[in-house]
PDB file of N, CA and C in Angstrom:
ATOM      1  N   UNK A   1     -16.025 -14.578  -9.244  1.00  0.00           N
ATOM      2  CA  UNK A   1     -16.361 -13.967  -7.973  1.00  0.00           C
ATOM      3  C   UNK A   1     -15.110 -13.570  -7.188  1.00  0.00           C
ATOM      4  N   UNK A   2     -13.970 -14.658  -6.902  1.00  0.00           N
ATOM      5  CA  UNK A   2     -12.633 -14.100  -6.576  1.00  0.00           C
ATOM      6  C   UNK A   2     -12.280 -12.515  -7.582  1.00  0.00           C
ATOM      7  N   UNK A   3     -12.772 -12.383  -8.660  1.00  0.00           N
ATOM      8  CA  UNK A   3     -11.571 -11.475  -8.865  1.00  0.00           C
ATOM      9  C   UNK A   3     -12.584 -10.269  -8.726  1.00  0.00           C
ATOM     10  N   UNK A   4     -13.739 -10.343  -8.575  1.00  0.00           N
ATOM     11  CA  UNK A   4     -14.192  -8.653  -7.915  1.00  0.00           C
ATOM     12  C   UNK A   4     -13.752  -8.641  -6.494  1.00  0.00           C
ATOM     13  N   UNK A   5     -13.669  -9.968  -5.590  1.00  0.00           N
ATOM     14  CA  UNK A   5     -13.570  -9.736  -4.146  1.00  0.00           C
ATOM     15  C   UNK A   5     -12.306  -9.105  -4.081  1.00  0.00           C
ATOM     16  N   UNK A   6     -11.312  -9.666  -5.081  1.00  0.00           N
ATOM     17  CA  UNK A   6      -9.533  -8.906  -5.018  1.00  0.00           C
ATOM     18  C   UNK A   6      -9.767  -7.848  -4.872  1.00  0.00           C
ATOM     19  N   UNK A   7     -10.505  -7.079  -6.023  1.00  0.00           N
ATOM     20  CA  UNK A   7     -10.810  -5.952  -6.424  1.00  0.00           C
ATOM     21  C   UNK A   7     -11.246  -4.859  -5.551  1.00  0.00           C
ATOM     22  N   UNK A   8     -12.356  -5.544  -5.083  1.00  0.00           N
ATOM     23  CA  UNK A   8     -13.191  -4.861  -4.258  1.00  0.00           C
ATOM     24  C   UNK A   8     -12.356  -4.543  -2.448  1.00  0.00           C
ATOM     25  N   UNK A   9     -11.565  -5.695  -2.545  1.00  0.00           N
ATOM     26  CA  UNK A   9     -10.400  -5.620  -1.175  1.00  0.00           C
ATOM     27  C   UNK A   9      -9.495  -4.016  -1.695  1.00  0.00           C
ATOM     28  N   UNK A  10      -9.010  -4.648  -2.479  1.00  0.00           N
ATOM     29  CA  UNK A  10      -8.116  -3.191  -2.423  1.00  0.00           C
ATOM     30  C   UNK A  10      -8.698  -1.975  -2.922  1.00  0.00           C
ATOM     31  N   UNK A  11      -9.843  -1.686  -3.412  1.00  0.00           N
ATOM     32  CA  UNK A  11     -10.452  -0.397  -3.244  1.00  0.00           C
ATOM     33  C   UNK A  11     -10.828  -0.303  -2.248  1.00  0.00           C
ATOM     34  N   UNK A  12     -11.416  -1.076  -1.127  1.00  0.00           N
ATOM     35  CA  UNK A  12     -11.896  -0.416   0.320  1.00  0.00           C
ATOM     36  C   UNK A  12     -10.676  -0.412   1.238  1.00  0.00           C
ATOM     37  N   UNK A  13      -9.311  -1.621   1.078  1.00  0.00           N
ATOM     38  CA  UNK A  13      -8.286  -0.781   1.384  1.00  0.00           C
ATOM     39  C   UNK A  13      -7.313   0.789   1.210  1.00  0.00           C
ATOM     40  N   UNK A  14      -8.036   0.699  -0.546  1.00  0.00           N
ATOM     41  CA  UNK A  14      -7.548   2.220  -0.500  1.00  0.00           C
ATOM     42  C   UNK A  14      -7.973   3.271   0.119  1.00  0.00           C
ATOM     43  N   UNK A  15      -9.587   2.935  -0.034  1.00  0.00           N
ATOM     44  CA  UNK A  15     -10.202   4.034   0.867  1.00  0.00           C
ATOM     45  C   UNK A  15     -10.076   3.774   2.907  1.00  0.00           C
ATOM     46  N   UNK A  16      -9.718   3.206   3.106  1.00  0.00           N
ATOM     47  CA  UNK A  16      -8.856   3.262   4.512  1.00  0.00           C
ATOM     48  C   UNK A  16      -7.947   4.156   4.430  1.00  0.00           C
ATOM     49  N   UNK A  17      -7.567   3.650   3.905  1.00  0.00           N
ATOM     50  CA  UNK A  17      -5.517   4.848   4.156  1.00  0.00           C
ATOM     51  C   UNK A  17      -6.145   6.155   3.745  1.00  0.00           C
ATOM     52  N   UNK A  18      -6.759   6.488   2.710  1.00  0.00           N
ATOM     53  CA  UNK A  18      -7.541   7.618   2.195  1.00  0.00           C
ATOM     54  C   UNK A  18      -8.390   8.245   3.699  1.00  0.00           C
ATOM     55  N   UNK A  19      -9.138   7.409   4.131  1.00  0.00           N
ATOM     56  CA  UNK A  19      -9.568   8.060   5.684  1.00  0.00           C
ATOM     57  C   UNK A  19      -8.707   8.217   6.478  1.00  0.00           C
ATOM     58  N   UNK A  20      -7.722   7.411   6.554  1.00  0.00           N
ATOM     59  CA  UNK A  20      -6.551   7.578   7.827  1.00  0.00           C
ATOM     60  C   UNK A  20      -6.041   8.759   7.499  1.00  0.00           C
ATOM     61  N   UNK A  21      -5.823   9.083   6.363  1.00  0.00           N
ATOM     62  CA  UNK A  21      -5.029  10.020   5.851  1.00  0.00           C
ATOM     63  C   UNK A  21      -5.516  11.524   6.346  1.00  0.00           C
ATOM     64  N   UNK A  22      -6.983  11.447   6.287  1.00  0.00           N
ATOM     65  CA  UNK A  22      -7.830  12.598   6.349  1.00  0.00           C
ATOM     66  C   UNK A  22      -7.920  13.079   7.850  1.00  0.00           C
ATOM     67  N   UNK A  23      -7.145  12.289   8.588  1.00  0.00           N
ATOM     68  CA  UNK A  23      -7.604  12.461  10.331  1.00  0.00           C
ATOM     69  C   UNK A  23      -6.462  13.554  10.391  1.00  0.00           C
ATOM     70  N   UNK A  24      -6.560  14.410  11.100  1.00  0.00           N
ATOM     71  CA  UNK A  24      -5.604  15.253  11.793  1.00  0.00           C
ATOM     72  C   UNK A  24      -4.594  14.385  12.647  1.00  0.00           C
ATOM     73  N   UNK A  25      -5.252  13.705  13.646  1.00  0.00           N
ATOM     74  CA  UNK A  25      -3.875  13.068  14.204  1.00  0.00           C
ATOM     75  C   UNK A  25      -4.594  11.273  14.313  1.00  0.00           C
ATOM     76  N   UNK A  26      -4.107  10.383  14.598  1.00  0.00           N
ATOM     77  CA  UNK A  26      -4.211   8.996  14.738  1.00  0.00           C
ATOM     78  C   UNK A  26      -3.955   8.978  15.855  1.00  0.00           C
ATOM     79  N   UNK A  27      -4.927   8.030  16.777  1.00  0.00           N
ATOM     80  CA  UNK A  27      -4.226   7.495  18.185  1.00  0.00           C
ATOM     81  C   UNK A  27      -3.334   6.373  18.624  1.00  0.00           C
ATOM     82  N   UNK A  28      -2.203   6.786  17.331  1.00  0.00           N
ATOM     83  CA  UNK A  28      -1.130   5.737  17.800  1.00  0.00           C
ATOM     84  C   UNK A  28      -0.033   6.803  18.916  1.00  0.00           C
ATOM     85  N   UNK A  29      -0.074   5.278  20.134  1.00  0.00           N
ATOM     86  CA  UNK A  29       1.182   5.760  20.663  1.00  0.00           C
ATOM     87  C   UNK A  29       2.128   5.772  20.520  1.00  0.00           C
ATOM     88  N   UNK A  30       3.382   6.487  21.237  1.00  0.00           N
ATOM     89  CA  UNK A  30       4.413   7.098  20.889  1.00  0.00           C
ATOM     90  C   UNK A  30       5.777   6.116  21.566  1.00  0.00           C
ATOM     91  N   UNK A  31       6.021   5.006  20.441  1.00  0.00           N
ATOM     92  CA  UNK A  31       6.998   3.809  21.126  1.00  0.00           C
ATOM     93  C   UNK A  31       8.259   4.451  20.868  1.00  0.00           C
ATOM     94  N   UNK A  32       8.695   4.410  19.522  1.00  0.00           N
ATOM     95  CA  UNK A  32       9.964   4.663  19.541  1.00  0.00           C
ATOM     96  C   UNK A  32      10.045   6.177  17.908  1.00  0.00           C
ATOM     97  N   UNK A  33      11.118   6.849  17.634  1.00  0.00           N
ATOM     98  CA  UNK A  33      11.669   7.721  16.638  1.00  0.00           C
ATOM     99  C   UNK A  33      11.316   6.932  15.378  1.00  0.00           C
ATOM    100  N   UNK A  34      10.451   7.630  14.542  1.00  0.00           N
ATOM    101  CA  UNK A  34      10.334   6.914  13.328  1.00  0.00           C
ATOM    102  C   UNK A  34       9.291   5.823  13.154  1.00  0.00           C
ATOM    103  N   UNK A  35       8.598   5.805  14.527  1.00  0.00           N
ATOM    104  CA  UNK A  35       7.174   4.457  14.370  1.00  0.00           C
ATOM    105  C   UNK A  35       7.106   4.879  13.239  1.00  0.00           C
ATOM    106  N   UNK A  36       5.913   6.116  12.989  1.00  0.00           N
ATOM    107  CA  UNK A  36       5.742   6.166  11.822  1.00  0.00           C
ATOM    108  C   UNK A  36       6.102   5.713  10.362  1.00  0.00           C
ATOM    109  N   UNK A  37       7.402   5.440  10.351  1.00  0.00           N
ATOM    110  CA  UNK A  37       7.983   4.898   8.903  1.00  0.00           C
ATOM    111  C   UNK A  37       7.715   3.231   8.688  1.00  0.00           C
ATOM    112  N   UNK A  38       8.078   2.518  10.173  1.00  0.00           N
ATOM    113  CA  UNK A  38       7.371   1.278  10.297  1.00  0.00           C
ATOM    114  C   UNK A  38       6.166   1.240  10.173  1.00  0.00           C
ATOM    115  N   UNK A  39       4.913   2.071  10.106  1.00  0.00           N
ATOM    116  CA  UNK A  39       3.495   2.162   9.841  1.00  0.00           C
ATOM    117  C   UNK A  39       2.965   1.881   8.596  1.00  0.00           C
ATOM    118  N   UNK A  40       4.227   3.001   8.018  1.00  0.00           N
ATOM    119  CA  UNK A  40       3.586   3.148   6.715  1.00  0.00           C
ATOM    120  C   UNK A  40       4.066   2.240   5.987  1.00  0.00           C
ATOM    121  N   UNK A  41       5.545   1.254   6.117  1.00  0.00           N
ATOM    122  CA  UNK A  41       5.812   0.466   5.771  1.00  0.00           C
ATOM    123  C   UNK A  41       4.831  -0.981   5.343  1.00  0.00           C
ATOM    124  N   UNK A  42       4.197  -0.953   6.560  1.00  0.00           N
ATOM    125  CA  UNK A  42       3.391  -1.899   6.944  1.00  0.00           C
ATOM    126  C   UNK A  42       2.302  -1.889   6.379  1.00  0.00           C
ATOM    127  N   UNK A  43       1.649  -0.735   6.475  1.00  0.00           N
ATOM    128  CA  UNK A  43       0.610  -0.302   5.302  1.00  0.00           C
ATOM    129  C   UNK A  43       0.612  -0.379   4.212  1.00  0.00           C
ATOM    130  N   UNK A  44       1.638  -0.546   3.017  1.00  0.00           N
ATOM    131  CA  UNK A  44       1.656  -0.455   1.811  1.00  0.00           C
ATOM    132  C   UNK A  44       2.438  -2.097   1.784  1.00  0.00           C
ATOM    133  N   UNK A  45       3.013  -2.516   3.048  1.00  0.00           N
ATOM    134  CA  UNK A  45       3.335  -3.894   2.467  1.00  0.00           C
ATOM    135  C   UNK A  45       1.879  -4.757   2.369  1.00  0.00           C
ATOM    136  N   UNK A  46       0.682  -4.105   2.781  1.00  0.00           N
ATOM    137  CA  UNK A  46      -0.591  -5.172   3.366  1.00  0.00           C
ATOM    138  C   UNK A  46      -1.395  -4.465   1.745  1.00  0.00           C
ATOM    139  N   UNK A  47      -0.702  -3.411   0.862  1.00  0.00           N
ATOM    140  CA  UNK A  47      -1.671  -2.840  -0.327  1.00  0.00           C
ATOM    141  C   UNK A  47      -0.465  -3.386  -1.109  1.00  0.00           C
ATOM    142  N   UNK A  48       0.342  -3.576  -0.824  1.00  0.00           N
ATOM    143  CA  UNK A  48       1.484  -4.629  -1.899  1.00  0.00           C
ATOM    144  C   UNK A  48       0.469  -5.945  -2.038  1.00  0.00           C
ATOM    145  N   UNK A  49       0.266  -6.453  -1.121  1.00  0.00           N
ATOM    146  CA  UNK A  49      -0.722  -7.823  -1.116  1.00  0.00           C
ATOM    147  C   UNK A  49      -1.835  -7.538  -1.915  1.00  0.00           C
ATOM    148  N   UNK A  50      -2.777  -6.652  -1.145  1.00  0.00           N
ATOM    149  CA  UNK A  50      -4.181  -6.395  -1.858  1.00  0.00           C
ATOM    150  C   UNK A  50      -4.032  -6.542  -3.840  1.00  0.00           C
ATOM    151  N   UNK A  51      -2.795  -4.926  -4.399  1.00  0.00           N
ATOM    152  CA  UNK A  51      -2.511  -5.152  -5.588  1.00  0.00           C
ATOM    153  C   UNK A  51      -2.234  -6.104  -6.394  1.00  0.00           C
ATOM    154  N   UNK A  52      -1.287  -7.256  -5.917  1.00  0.00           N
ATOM    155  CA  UNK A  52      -0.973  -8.416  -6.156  1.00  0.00           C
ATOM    156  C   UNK A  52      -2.036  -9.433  -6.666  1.00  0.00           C
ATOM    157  N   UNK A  53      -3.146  -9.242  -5.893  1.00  0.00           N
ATOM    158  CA  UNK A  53      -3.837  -9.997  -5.679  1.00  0.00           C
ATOM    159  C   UNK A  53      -4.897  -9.882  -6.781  1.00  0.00           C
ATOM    160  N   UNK A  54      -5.070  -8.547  -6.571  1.00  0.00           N
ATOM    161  CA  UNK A  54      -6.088  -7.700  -7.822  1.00  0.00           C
ATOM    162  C   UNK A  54      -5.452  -7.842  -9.421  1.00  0.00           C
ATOM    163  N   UNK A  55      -4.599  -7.551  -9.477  1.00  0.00           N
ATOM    164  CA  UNK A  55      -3.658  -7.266 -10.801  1.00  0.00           C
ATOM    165  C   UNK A  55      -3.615  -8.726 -11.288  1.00  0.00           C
ATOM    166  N   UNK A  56      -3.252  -9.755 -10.401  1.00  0.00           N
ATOM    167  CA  UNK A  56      -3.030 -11.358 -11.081  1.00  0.00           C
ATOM    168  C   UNK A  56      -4.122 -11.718 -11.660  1.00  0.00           C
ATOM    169  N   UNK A  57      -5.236 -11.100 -11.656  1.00  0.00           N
ATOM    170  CA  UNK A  57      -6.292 -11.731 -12.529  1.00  0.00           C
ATOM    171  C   UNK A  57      -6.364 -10.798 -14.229  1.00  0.00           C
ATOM    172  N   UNK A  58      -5.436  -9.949 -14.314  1.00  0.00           N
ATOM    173  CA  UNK A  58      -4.953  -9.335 -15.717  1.00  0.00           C
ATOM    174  C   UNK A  58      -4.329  -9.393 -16.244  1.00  0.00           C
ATOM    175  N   UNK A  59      -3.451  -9.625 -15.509  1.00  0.00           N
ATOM    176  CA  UNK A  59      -1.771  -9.895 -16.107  1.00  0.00           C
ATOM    177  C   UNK A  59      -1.124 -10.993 -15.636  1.00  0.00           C
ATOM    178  N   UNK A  60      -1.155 -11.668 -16.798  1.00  0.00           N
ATOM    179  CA  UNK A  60      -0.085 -13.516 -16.357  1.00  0.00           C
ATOM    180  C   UNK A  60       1.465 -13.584 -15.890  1.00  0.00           C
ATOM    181  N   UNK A  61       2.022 -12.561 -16.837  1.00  0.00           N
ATOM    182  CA  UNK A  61       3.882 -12.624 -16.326  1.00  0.00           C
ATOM    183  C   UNK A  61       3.758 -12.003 -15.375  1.00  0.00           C
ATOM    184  N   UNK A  62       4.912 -13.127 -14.339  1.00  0.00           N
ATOM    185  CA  UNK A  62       5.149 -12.525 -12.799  1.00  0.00           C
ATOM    186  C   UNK A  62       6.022 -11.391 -12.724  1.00  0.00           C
ATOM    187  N   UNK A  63       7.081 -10.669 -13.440  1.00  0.00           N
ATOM    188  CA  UNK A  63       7.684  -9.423 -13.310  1.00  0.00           C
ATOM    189  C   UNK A  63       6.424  -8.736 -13.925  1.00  0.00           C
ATOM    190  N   UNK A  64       5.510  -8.498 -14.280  1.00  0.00           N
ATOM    191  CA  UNK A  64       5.032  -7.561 -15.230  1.00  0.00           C
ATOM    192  C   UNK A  64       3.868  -7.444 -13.949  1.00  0.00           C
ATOM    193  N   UNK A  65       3.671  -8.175 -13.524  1.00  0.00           N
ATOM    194  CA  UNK A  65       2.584  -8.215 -12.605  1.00  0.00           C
ATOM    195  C   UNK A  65       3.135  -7.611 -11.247  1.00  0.00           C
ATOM    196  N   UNK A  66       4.468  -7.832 -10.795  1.00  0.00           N
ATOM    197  CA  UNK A  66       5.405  -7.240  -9.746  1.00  0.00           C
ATOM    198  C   UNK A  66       5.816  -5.853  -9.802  1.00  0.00           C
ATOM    199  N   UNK A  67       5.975  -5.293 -10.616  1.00  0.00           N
ATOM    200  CA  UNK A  67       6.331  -4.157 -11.575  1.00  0.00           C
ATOM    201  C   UNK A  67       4.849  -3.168 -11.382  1.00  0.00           C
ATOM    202  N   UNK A  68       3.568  -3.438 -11.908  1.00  0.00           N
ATOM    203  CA  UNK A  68       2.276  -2.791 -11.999  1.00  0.00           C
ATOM    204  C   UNK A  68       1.845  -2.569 -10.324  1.00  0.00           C
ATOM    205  N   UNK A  69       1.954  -3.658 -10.184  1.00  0.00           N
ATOM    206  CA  UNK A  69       1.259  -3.896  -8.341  1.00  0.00           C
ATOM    207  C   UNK A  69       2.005  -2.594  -7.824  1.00  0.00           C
ATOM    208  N   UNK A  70       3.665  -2.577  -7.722  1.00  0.00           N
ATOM    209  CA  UNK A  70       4.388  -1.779  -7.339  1.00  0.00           C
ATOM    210  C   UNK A  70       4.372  -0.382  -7.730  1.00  0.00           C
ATOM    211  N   UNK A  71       3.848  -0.115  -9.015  1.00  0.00           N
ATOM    212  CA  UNK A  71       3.813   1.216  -9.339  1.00  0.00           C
ATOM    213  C   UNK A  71       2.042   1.447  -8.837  1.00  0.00           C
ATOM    214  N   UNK A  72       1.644   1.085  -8.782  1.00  0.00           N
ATOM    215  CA  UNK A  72       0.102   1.194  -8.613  1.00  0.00           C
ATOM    216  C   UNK A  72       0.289   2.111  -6.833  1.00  0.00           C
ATOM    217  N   UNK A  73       0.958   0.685  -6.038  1.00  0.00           N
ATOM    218  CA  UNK A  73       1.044   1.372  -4.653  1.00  0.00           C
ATOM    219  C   UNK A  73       2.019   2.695  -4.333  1.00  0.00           C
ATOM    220  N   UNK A  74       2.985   2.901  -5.452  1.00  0.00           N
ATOM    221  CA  UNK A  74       4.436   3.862  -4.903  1.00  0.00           C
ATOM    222  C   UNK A  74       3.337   4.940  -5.634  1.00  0.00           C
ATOM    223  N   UNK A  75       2.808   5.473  -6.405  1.00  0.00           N
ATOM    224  CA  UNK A  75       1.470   6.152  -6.861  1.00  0.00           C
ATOM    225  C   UNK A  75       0.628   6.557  -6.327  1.00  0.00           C
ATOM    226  N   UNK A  76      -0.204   5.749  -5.836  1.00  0.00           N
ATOM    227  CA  UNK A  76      -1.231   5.475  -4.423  1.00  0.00           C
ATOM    228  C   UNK A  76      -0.346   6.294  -3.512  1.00  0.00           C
ATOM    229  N   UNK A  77       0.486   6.125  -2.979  1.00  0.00           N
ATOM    230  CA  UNK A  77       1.700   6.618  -1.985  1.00  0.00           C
ATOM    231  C   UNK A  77       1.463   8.234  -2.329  1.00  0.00           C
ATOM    232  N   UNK A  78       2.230   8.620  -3.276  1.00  0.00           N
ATOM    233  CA  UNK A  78       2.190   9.764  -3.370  1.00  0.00           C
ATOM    234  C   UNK A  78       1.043  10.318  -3.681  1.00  0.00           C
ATOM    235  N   UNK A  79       0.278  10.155  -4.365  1.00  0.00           N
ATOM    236  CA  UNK A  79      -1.164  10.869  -3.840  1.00  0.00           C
ATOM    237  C   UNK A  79      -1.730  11.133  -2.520  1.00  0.00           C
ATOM    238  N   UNK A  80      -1.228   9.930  -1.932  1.00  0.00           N
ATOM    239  CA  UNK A  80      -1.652  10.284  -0.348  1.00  0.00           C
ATOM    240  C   UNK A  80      -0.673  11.494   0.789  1.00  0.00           C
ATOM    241  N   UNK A  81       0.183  11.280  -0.053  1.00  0.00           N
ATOM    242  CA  UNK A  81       0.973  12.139   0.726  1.00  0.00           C
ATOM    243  C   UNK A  81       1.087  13.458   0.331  1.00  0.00           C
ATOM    244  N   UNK A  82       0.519  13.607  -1.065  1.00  0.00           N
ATOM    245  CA  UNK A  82       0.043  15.077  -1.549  1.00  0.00           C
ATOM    246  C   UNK A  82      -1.454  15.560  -0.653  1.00  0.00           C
ATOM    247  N   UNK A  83      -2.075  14.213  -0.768  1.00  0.00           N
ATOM    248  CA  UNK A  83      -3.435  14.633  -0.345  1.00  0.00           C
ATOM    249  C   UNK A  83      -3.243  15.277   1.603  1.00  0.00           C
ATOM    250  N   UNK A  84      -2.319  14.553   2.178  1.00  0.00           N
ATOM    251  CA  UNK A  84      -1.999  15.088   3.203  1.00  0.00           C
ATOM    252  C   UNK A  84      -1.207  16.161   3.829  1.00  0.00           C
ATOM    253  N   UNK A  85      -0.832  16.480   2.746  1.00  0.00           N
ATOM    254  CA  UNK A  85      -0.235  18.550   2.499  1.00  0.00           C
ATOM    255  C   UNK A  85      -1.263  19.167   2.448  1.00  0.00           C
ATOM    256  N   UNK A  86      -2.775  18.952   2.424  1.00  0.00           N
ATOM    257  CA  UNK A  86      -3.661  19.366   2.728  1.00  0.00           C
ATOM    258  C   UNK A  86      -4.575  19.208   4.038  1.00  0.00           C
ATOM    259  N   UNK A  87      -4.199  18.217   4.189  1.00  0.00           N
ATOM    260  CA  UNK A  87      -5.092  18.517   5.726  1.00  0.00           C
ATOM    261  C   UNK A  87      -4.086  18.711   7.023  1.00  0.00           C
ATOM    262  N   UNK A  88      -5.381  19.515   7.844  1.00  0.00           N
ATOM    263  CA  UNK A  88      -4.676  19.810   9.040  1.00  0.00           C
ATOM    264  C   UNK A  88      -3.941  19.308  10.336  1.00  0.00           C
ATOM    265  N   UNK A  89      -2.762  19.552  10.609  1.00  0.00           N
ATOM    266  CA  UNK A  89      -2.066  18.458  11.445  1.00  0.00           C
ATOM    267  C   UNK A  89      -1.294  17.674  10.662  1.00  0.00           C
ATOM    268  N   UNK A  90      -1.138  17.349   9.256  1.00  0.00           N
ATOM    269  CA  UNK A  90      -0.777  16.317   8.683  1.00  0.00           C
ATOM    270  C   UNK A  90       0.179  17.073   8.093  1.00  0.00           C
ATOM    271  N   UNK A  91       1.327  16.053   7.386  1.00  0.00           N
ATOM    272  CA  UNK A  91       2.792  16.716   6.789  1.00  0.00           C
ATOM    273  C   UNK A  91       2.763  15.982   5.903  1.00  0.00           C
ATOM    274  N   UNK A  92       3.445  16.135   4.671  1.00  0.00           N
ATOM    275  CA  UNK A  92       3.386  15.489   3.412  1.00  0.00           C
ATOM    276  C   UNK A  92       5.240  15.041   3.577  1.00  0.00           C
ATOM    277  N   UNK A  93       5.431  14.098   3.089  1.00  0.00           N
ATOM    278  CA  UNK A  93       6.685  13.468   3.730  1.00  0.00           C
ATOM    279  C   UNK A  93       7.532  12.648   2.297  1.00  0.00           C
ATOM    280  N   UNK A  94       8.435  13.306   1.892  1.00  0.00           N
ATOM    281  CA  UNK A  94       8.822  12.183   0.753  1.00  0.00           C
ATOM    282  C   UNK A  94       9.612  10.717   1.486  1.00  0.00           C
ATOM    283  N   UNK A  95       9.936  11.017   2.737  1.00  0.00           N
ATOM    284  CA  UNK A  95      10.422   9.449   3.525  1.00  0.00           C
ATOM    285  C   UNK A  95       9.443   8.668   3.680  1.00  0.00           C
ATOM    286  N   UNK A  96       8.014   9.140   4.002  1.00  0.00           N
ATOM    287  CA  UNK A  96       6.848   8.591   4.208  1.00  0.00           C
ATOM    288  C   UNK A  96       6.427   7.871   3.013  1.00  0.00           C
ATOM    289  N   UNK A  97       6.151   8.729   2.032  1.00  0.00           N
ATOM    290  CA  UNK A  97       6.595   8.369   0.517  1.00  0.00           C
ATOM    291  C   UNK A  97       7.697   6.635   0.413  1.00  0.00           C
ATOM    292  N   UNK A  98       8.738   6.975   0.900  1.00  0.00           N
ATOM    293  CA  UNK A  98       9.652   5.688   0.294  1.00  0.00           C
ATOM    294  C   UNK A  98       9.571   4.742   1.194  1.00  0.00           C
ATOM    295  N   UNK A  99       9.039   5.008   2.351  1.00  0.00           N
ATOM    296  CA  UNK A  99       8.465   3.770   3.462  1.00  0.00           C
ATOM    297  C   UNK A  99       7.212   3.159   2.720  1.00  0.00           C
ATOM    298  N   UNK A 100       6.141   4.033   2.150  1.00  0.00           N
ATOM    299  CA  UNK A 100       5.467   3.402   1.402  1.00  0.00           C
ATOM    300  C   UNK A 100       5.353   2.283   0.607  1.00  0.00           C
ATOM    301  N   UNK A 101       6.755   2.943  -0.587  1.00  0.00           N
ATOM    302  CA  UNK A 101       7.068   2.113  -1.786  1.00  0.00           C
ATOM    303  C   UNK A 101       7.699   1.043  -1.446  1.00  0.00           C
ATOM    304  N   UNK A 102       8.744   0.892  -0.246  1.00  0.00           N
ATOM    305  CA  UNK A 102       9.279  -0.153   0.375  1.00  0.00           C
ATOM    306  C   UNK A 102       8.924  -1.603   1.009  1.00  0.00           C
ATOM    307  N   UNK A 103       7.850  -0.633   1.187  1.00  0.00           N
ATOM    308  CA  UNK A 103       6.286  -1.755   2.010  1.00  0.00           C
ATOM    309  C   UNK A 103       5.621  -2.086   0.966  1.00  0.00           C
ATOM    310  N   UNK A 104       5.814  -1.846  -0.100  1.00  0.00           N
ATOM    311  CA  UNK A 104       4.607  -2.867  -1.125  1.00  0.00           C
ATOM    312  C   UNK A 104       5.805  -3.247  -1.815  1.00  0.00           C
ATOM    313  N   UNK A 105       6.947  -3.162  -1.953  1.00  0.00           N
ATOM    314  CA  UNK A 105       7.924  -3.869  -2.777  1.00  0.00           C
ATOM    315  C   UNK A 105       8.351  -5.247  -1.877  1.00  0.00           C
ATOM    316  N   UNK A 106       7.979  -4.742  -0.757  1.00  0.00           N
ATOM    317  CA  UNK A 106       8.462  -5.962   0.062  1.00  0.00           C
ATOM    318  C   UNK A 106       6.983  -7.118  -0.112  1.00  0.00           C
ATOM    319  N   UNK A 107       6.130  -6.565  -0.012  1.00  0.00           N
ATOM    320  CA  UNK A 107       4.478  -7.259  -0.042  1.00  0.00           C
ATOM    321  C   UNK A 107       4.568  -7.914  -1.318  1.00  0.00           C
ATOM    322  N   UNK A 108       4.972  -7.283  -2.141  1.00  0.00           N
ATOM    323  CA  UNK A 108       4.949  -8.106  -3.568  1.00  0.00           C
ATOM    324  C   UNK A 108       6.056  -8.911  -3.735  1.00  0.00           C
ATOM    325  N   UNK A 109       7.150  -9.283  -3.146  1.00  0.00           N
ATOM    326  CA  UNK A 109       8.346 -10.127  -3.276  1.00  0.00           C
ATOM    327  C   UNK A 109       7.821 -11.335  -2.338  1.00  0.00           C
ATOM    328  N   UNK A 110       7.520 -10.949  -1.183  1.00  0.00           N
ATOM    329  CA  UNK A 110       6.981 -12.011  -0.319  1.00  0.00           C
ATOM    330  C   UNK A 110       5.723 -12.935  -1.015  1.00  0.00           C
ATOM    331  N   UNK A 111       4.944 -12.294  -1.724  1.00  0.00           N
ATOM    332  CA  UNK A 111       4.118 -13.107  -2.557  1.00  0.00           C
ATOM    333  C   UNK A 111       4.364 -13.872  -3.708  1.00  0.00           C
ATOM    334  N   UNK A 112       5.343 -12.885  -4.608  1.00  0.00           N
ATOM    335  CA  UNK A 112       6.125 -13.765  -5.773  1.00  0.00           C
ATOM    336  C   UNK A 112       6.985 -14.656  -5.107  1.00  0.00           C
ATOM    337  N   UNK A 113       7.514 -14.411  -4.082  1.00  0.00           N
ATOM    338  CA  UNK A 113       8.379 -15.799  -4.162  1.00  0.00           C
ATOM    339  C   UNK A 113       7.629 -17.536  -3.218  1.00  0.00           C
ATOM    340  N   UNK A 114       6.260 -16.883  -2.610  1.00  0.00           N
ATOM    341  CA  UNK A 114       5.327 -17.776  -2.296  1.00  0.00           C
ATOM    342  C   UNK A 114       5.430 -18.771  -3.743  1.00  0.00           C
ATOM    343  N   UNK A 115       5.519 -20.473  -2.908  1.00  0.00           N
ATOM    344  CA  UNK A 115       5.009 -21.321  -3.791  1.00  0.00           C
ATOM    345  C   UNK A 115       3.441 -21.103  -4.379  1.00  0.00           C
ATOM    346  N   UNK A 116       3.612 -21.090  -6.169  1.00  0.00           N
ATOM    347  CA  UNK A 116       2.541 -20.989  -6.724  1.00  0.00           C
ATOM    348  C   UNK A 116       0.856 -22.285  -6.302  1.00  0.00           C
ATOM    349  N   UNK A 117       0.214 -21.124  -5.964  1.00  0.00           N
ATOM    350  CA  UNK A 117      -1.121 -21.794  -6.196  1.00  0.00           C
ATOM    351  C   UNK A 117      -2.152 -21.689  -7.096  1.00  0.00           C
ATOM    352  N   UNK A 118      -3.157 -23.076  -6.996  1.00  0.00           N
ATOM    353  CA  UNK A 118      -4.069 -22.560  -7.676  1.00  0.00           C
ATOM    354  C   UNK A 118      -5.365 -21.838  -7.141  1.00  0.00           C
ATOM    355  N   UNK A 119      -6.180 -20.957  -7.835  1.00  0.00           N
ATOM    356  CA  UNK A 119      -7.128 -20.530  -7.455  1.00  0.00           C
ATOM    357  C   UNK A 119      -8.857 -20.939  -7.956  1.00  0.00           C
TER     358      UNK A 119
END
């Protein structure tokens, strides 16, 4: 039952960012130059988790499992940011892109180096 709930977490997380993605504009306010990169950071460090989480029930070695999670989200990333060269208001961003990949490389280090539990 844990490993559809993993599962099932990060497909309805994907489809979040997939809706966020689709909005013309978001009502975030305007703090400082570059929120945005902290956003998206943040966003893919919280689908660094989700992947992590999903993937450990397939794959036992912890680089191999760090490695997949990570390409899964820097992937995810760029699809979204292709998919948002299409809609209106929205800019397709290769920095947005590496804030992405940054944020789930960081999500997945913070978890690998978590003391192991059991489930």
């Amino acid at each position: 039952m844990v490993r559809v709930l993993d599962f099932l977490g990060l497909l309805f997380y994907c489809a979040l960012i997939y809706w966020l993605s689709d909005q013309e504009t978001l009502p975030t306010p305007h703090l400082f130059e570059n929120q945005d990169k902290v956003i998206h950071f943040g966003a893919y460090f919280v689908m660094g988790l989700f992947a992590w989480r999903s993937f450990k029930h397939l794959i036992s070695t912890p680089i191999i499992l760090a490695l997949v999670s990570i390409v899964f989200c820097s992937l995810y990333g760029v699809s979204d940011e292709w998919h948002q060269s299409f809609v209106v208001g929205r800019v397709s961003d290769v920095v947005d892109w590496l804030a992405d990949t940054s944020g789930a490389i960081a999500g997945v280090f913070f978890l690998h180096k978590l003391p192991k539990q059991q489930d």
